[in-house]
C-alpha atoms as a PDB file:
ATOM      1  CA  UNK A   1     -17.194  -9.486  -2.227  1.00  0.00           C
ATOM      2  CA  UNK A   2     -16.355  -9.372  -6.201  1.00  0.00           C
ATOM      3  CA  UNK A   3     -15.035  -7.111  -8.174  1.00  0.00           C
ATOM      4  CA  UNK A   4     -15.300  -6.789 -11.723  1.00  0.00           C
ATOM      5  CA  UNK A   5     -11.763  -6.572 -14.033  1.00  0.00           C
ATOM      6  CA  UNK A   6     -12.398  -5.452 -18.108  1.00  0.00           C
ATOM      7  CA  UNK A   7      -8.788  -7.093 -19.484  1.00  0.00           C
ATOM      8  CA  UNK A   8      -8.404  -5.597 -22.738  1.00  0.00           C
ATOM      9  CA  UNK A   9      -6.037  -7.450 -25.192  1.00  0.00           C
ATOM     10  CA  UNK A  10      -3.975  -5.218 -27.355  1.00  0.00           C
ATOM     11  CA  UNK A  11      -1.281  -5.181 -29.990  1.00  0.00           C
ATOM     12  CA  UNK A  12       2.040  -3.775 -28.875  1.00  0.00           C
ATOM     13  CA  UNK A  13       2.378  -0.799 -31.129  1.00  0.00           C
ATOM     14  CA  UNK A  14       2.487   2.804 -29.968  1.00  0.00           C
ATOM     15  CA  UNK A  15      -1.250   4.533 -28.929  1.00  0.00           C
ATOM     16  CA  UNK A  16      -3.276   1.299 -28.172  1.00  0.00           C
ATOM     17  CA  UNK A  17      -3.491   2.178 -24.204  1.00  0.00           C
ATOM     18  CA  UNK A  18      -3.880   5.397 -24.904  1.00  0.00           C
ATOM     19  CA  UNK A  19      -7.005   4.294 -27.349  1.00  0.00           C
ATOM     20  CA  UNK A  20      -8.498   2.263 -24.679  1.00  0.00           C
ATOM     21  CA  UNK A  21      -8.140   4.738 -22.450  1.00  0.00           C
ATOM     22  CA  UNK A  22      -9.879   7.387 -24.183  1.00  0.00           C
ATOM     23  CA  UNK A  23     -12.385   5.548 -25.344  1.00  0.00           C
ATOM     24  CA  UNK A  24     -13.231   4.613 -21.540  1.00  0.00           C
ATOM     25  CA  UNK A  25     -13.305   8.543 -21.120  1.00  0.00           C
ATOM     26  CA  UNK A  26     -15.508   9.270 -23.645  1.00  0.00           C
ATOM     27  CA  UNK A  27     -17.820   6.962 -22.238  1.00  0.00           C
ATOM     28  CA  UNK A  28     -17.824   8.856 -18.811  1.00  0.00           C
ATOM     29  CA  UNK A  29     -16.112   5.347 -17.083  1.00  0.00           C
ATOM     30  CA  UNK A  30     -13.485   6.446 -14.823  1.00  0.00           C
ATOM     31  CA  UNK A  31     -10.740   3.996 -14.069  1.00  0.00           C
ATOM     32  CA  UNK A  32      -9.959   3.439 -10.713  1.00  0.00           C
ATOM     33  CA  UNK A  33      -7.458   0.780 -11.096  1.00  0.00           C
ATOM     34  CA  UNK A  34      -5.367  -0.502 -13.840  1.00  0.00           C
ATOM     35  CA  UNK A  35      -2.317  -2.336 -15.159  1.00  0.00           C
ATOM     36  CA  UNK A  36      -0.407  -3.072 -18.468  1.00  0.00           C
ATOM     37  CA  UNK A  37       1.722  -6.462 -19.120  1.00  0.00           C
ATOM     38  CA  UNK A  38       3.318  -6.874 -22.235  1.00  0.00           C
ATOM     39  CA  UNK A  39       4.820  -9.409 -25.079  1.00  0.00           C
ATOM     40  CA  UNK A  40       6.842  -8.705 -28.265  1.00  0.00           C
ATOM     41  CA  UNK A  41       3.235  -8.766 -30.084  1.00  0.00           C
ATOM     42  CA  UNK A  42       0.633  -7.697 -27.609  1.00  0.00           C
ATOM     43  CA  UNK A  43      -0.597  -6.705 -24.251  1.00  0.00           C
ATOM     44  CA  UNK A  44      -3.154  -7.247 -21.774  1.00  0.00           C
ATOM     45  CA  UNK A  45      -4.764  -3.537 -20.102  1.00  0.00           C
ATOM     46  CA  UNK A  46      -6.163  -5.117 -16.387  1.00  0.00           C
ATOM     47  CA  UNK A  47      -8.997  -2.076 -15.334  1.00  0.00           C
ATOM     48  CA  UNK A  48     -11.170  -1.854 -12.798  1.00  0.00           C
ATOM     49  CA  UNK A  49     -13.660   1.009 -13.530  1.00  0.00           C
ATOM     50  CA  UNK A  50     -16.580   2.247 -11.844  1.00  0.00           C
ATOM     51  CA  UNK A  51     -18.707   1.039 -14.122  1.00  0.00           C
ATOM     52  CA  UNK A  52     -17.409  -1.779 -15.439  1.00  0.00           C
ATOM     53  CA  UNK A  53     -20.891  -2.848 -17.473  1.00  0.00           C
ATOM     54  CA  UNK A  54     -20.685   0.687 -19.389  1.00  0.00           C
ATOM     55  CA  UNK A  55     -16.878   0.374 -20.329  1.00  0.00           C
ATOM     56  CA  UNK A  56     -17.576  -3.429 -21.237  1.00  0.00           C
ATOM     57  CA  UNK A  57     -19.929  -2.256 -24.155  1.00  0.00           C
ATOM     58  CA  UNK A  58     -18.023   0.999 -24.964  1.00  0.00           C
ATOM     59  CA  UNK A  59     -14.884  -1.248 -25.278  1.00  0.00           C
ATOM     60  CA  UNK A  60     -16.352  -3.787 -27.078  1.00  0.00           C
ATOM     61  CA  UNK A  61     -18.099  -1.638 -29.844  1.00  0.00           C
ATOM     62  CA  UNK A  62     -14.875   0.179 -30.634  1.00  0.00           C
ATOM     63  CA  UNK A  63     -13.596  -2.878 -31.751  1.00  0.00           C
ATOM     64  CA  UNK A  64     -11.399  -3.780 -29.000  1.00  0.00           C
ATOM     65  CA  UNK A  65     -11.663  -7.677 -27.662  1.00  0.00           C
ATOM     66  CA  UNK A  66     -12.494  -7.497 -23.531  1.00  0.00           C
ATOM     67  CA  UNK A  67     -13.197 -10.366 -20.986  1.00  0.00           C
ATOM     68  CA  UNK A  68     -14.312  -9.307 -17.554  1.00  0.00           C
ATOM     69  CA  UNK A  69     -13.733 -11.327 -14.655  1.00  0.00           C
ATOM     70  CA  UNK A  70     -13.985 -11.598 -11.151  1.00  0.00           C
ATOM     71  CA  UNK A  71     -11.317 -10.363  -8.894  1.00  0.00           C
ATOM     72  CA  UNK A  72     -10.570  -9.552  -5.114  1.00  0.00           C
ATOM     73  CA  UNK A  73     -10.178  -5.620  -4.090  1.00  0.00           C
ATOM     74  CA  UNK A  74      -8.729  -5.206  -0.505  1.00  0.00           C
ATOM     75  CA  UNK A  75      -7.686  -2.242   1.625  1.00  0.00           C
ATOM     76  CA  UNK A  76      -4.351  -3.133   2.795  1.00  0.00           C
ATOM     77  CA  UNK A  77      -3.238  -1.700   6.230  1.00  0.00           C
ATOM     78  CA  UNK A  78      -0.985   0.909   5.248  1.00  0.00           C
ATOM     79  CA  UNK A  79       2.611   0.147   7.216  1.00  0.00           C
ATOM     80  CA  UNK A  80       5.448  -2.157   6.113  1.00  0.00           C
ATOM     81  CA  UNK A  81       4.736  -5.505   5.607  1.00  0.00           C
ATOM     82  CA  UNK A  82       1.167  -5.083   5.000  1.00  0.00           C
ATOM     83  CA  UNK A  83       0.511  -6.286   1.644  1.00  0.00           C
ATOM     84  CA  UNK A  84       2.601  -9.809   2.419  1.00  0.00           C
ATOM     85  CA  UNK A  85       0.194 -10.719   5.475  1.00  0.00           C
ATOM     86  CA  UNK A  86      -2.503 -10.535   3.257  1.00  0.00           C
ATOM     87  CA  UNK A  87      -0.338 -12.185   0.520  1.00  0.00           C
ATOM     88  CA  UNK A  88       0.721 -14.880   2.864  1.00  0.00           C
ATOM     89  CA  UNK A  89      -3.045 -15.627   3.882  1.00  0.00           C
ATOM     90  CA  UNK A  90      -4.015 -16.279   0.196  1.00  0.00           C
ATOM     91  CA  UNK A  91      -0.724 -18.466  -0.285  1.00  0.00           C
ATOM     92  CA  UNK A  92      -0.556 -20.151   2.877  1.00  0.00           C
ATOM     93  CA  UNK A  93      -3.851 -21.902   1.730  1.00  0.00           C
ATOM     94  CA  UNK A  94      -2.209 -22.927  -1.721  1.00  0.00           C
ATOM     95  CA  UNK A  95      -4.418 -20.531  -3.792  1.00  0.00           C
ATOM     96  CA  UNK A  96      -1.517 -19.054  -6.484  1.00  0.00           C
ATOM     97  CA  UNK A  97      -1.847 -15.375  -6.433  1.00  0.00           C
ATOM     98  CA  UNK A  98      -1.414 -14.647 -10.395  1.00  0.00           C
ATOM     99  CA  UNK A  99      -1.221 -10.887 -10.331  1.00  0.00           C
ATOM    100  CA  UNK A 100      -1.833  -7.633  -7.980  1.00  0.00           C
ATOM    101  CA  UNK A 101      -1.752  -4.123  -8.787  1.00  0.00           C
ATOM    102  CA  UNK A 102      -2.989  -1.097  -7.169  1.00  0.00           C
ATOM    103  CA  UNK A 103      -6.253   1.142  -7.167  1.00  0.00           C
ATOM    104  CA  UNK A 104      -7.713   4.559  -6.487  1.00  0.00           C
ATOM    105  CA  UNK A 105      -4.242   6.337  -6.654  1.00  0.00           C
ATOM    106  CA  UNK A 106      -3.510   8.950  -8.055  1.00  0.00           C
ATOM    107  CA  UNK A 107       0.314   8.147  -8.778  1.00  0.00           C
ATOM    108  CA  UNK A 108       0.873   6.039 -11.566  1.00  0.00           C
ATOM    109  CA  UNK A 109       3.758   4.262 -12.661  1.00  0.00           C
ATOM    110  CA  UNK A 110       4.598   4.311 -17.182  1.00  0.00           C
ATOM    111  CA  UNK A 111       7.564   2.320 -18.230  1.00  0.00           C
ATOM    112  CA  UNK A 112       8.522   3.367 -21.530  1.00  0.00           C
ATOM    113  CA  UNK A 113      11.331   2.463 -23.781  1.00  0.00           C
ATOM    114  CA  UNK A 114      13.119   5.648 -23.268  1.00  0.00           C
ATOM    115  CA  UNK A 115      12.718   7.225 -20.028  1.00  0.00           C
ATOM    116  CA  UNK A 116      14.685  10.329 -20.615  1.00  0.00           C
ATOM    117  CA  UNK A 117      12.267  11.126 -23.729  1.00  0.00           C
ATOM    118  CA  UNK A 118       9.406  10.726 -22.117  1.00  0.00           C
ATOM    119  CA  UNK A 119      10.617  12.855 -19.445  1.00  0.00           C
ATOM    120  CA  UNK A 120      11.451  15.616 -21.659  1.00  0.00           C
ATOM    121  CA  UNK A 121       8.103  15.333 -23.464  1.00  0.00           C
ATOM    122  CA  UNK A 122       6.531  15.263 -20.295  1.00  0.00           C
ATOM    123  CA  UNK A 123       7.881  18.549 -18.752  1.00  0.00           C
ATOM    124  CA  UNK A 124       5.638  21.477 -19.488  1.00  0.00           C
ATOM    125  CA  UNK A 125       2.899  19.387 -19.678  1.00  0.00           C
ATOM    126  CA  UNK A 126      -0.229  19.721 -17.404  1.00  0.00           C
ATOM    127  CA  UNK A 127       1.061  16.853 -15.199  1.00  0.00           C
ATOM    128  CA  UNK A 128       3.113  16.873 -11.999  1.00  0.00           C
ATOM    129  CA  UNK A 129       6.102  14.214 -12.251  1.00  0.00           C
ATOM    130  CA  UNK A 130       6.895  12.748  -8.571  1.00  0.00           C
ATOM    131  CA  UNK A 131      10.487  12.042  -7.381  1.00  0.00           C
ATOM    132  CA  UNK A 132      11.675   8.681  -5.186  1.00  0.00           C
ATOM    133  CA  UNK A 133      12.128  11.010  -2.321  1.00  0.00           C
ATOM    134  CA  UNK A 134       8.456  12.159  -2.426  1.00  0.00           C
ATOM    135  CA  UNK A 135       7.300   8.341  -2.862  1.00  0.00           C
ATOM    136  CA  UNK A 136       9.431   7.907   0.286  1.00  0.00           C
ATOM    137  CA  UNK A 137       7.407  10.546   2.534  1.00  0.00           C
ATOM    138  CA  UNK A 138       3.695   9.666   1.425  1.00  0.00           C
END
């Protein structure tokens, strides 16, 4: 079974996630899945999204450039060790896995250049921040 991936190329300045993301929301899509890669010059937003034909066009006519693709979405069994059987299945056969990242969560990872910022900026904001000791026990 397929799934389809919108990879949205971006230039590495300050508010273009948050642009793709918005415009996404304003076009009732809801991401389920998603991940950001980087270069000194640009970036590459990987989404999976509920409907993927809707945020296509949405992204697309806001001026943004979008490929979709095909890719794999599989629910891993949830103990140590899980994700590399599955890994090891895919490899094993000499297909190169090229990326993974994770859906339907609801904690999300943001690297930013300055961590203590953000942190600051973030507190008081309508968004819980999660510790390492609570990403231990889930």
């Amino acid at each position: 079974m397929k799934v389809k991936q919108l990879s949205v190329f971006v230039e590495n300045k300050a508010g273009r996630v948050s642009e793709v993301t918005d415009t996404l929301g304003k076009a009732q899509v809801n991401i389920r899945g998603f991940s950001v890669s980087d270069t000194v010059d640009y970036g590459i937003v990987r989404l999976v999204v509920d409907r993927p034909d809707a945020g296509l066009e949405a992204l697309k006519d806001a001026g943004f450039t979008v490929k979709e693709s095909d890719v794999i979405c599989i629910d891993l069994p949830d103990r140590p060790g899980g994700l590399a059987e599955v890994l090891k299945v895919v490899a094993d056969s000499g297909v190169n896995v090229e990326y993974v990242y994770s859906l339907i969560a609801t904690f999300v990872v943001i690297n930013v250049g300055d961590v203590d910022r953000a942190l600051q900026l973030l507190r008081g904001q309508p968004v819980r921040l999660v510790s390492q000791e609570e990403i231990a026990h889930i």
